[in-house]
C-alpha atoms as a PDB file:
ATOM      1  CA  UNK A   1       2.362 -28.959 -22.797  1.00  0.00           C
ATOM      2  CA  UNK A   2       2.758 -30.665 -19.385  1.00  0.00           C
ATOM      3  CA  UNK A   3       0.387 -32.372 -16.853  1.00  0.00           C
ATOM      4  CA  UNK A   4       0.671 -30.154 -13.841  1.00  0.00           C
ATOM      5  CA  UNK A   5      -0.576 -33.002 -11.926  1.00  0.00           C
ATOM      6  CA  UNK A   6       2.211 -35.508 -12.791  1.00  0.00           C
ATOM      7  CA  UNK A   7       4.706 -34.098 -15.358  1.00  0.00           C
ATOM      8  CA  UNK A   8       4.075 -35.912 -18.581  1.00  0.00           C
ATOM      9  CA  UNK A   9       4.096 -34.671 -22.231  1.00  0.00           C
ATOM     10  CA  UNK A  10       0.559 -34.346 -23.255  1.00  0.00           C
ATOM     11  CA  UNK A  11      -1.155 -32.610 -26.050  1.00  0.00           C
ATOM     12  CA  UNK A  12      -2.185 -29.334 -26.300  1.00  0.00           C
ATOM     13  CA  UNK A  13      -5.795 -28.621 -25.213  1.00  0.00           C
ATOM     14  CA  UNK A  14      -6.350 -31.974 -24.016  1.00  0.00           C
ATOM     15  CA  UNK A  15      -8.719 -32.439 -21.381  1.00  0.00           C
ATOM     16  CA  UNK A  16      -7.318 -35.795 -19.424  1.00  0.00           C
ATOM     17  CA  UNK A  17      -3.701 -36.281 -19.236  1.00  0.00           C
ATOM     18  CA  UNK A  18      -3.262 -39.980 -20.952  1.00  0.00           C
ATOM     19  CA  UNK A  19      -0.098 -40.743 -17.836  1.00  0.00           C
ATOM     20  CA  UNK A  20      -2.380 -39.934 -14.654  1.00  0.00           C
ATOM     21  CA  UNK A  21      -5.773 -39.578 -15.510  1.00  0.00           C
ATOM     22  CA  UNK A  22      -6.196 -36.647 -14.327  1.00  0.00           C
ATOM     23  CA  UNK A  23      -7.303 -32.847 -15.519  1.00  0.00           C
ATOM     24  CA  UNK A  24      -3.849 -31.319 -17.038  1.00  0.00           C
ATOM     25  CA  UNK A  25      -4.852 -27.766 -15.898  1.00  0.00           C
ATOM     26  CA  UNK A  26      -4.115 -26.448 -12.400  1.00  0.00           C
ATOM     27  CA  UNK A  27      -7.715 -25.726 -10.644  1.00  0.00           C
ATOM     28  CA  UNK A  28      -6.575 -22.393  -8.870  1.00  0.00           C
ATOM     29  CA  UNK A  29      -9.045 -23.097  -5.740  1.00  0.00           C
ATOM     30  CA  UNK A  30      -8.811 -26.892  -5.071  1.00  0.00           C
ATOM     31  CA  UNK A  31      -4.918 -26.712  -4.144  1.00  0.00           C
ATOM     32  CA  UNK A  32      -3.012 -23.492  -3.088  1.00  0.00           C
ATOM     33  CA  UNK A  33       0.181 -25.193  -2.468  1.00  0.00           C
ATOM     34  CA  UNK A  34       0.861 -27.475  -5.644  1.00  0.00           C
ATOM     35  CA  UNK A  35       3.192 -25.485  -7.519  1.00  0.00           C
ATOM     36  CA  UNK A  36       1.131 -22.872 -10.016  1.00  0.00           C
ATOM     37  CA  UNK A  37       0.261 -19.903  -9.537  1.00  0.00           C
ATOM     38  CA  UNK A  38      -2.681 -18.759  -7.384  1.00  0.00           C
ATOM     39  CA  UNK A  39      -6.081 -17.030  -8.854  1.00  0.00           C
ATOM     40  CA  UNK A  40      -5.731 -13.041  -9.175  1.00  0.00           C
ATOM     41  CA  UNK A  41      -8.511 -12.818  -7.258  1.00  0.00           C
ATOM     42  CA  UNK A  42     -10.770 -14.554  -4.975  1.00  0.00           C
ATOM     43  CA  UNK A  43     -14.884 -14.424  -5.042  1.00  0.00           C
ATOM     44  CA  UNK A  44     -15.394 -14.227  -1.647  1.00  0.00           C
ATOM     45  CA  UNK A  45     -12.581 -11.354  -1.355  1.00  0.00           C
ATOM     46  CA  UNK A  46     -14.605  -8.560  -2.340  1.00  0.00           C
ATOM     47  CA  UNK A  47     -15.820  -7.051  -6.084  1.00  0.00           C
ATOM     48  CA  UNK A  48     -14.543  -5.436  -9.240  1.00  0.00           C
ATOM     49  CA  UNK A  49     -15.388  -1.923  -7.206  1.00  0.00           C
ATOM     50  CA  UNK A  50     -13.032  -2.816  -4.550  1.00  0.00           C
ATOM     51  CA  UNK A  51     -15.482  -3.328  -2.026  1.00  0.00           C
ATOM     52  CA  UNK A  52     -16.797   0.273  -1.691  1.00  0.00           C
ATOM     53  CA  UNK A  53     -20.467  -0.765  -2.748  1.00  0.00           C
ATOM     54  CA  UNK A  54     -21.741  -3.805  -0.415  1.00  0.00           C
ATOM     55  CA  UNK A  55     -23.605  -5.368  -3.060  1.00  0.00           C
ATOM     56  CA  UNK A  56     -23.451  -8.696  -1.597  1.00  0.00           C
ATOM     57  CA  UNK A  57     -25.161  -6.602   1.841  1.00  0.00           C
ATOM     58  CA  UNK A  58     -28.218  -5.386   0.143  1.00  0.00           C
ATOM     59  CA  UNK A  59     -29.898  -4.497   3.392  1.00  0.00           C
ATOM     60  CA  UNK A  60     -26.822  -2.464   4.520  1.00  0.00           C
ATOM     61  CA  UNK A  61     -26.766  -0.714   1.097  1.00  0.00           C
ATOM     62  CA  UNK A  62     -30.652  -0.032   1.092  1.00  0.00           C
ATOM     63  CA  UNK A  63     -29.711   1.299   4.882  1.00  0.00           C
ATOM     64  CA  UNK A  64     -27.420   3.995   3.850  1.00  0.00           C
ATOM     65  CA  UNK A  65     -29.995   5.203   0.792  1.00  0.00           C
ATOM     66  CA  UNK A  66     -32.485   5.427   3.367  1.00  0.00           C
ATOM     67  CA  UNK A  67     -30.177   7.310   6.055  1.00  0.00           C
ATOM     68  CA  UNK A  68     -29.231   9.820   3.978  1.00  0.00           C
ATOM     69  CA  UNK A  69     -32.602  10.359   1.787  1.00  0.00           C
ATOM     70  CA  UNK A  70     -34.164  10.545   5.269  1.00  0.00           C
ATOM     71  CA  UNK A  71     -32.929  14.291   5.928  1.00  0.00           C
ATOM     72  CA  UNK A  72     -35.751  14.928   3.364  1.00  0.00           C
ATOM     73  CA  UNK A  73     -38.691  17.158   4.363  1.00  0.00           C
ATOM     74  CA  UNK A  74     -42.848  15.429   4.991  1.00  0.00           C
ATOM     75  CA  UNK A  75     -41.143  11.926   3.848  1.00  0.00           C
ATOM     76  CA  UNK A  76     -37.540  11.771   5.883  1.00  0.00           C
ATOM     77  CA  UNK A  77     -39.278  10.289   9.189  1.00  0.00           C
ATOM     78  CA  UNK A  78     -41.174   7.634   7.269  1.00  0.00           C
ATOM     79  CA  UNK A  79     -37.113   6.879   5.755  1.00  0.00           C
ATOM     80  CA  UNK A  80     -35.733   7.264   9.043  1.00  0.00           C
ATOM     81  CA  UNK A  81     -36.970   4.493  10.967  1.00  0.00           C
ATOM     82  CA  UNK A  82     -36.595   1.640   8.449  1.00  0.00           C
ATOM     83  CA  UNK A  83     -33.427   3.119   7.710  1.00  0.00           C
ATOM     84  CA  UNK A  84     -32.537   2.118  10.965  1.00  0.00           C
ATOM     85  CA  UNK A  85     -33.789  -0.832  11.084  1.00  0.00           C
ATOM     86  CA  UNK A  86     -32.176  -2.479   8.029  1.00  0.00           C
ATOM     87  CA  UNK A  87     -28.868  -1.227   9.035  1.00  0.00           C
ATOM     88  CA  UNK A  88     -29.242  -3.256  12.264  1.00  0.00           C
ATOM     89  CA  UNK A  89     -29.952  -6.172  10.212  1.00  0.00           C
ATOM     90  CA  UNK A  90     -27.444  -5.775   8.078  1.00  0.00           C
ATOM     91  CA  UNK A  91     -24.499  -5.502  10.521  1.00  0.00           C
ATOM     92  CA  UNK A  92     -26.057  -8.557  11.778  1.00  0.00           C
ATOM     93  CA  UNK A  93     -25.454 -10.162   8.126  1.00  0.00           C
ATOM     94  CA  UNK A  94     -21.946  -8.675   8.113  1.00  0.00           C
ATOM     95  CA  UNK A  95     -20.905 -10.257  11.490  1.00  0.00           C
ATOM     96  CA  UNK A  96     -22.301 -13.596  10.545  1.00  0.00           C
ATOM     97  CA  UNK A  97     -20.596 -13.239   7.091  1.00  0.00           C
ATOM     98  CA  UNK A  98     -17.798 -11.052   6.987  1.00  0.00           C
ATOM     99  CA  UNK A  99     -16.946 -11.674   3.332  1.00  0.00           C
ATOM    100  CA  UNK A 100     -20.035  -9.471   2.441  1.00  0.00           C
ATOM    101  CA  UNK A 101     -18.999  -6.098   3.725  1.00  0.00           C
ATOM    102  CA  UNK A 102     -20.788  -3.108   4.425  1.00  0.00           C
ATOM    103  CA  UNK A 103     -20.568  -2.006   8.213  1.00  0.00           C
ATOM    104  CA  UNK A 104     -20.003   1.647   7.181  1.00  0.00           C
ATOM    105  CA  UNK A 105     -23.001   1.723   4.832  1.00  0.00           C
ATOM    106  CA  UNK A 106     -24.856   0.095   7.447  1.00  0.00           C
ATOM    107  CA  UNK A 107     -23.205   2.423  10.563  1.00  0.00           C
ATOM    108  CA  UNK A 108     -24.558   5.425   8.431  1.00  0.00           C
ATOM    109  CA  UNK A 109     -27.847   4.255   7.964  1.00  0.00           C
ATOM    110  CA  UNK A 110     -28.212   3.749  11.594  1.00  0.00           C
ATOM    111  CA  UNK A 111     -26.488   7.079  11.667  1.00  0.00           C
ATOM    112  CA  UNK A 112     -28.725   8.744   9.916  1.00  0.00           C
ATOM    113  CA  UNK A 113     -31.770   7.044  10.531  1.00  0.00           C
ATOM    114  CA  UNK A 114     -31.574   7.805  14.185  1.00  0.00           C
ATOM    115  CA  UNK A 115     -30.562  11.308  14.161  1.00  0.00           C
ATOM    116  CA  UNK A 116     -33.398  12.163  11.403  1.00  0.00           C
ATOM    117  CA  UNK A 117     -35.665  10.158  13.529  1.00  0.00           C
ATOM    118  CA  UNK A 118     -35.316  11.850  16.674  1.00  0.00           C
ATOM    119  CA  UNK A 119     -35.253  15.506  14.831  1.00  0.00           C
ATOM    120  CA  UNK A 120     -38.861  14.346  12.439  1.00  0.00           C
ATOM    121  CA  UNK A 121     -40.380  12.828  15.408  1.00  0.00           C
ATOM    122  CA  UNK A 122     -39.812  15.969  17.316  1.00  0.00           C
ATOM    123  CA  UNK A 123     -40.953  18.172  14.658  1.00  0.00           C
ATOM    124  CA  UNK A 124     -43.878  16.215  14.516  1.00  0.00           C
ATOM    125  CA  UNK A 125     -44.938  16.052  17.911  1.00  0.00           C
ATOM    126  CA  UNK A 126     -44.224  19.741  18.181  1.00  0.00           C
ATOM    127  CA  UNK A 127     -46.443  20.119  15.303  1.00  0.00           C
ATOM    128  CA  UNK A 128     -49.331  18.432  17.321  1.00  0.00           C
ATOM    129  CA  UNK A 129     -48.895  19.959  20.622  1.00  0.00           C
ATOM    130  CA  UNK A 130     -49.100  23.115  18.602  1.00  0.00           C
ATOM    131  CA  UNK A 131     -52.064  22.452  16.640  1.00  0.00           C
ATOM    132  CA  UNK A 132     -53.770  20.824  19.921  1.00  0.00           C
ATOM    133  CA  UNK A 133     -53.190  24.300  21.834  1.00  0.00           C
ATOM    134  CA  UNK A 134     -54.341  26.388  19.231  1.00  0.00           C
ATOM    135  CA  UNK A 135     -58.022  24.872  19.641  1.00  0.00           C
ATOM    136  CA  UNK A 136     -58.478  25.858  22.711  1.00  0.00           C
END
C-alpha cells in the first residue's frame, strides 16, 4: 500500500506512514483537491431520502402535519394557527441554514394553516353570532 500523503511503501493497515508521519489514508473532507477520490456523499448535502422529508427542519415538518391535519372538523382551527406559526419559523431556519431544507413543507403549512384558519374562524364566529341571535 502507498502513503497518499507522500508516496512511500508502507504496510497494510498501518495507521502512520513510517516516511512522513502522517495518516496513510486520504480524509475525504480535509482536502478536495489532493488527488483521491471525493466522498459519495456529503452530510450537509441532504439525507438517505433524498431530501423529501426535512428532518433536519423539524419545525417545518411539524408545520406541514399541522397544515394538512388542520382541515379536520372541532380540532382543525386549534391546528391551524400553530400550523402557521411554525412554518414561519421554520422558513426562517431554512434561510439562515439552507443545508436543512424544507421550504415546501413549511410553504404548505402556512398554506394550510391560513386557509383552514380563516374558514374555522369563520365558522366559528358564525356559530356565535348565530347562537347570540337566537336568544333574543
Amino acid at each position: 500500500m502507498k502513503c497518499f500523503a507522500c508516496k512511500a511503501e508502507i504496510q497494510d493497515y498501518s495507521s502512520i506512514c513510517p516516511q512522513c508521519g502522517k495518516d496513510p489514508q486520504p480524509n475525504p473532507y480535509e482536502a478536495p483537491n489532493a488527488g483521491w477520490a471525493r466522498p459519495a456523499s456529503n452530510p450537509s448535502e441532504g439525507d438517505a431520502t433524498g431530501g423529501i422529508i426535512p428532518y433536519k427542519n423539524p419545525k417545518a415538518l411539524i408545520a406541514y402535519y399541522l397544515g394538512i391535519f388542520s382541515g379536520l372538523p372541532f380540532i382543525g382551527f386549534f391546528l391551524a394557527v400553530p400550523a402557521v406559526v411554525l412554518g414561519i419559523m421554520g422558513l426562517r431556519d431554512r434561510t439562515r441554514n439552507p443545508a436543512i431544507k424544507g421550504s415546501i413543507h413549511a410553504g404548505i403549512g402556512i398554506g394550510c394553516g391560513a386557509i383552514f384558519t380563516l374558514l374555522w374562524g369563520g365558522l366559528i364566529i358564525l356559530f356565535i353570532i348565530t347562537a347570540l341571535t337566537r336568544g333574543r
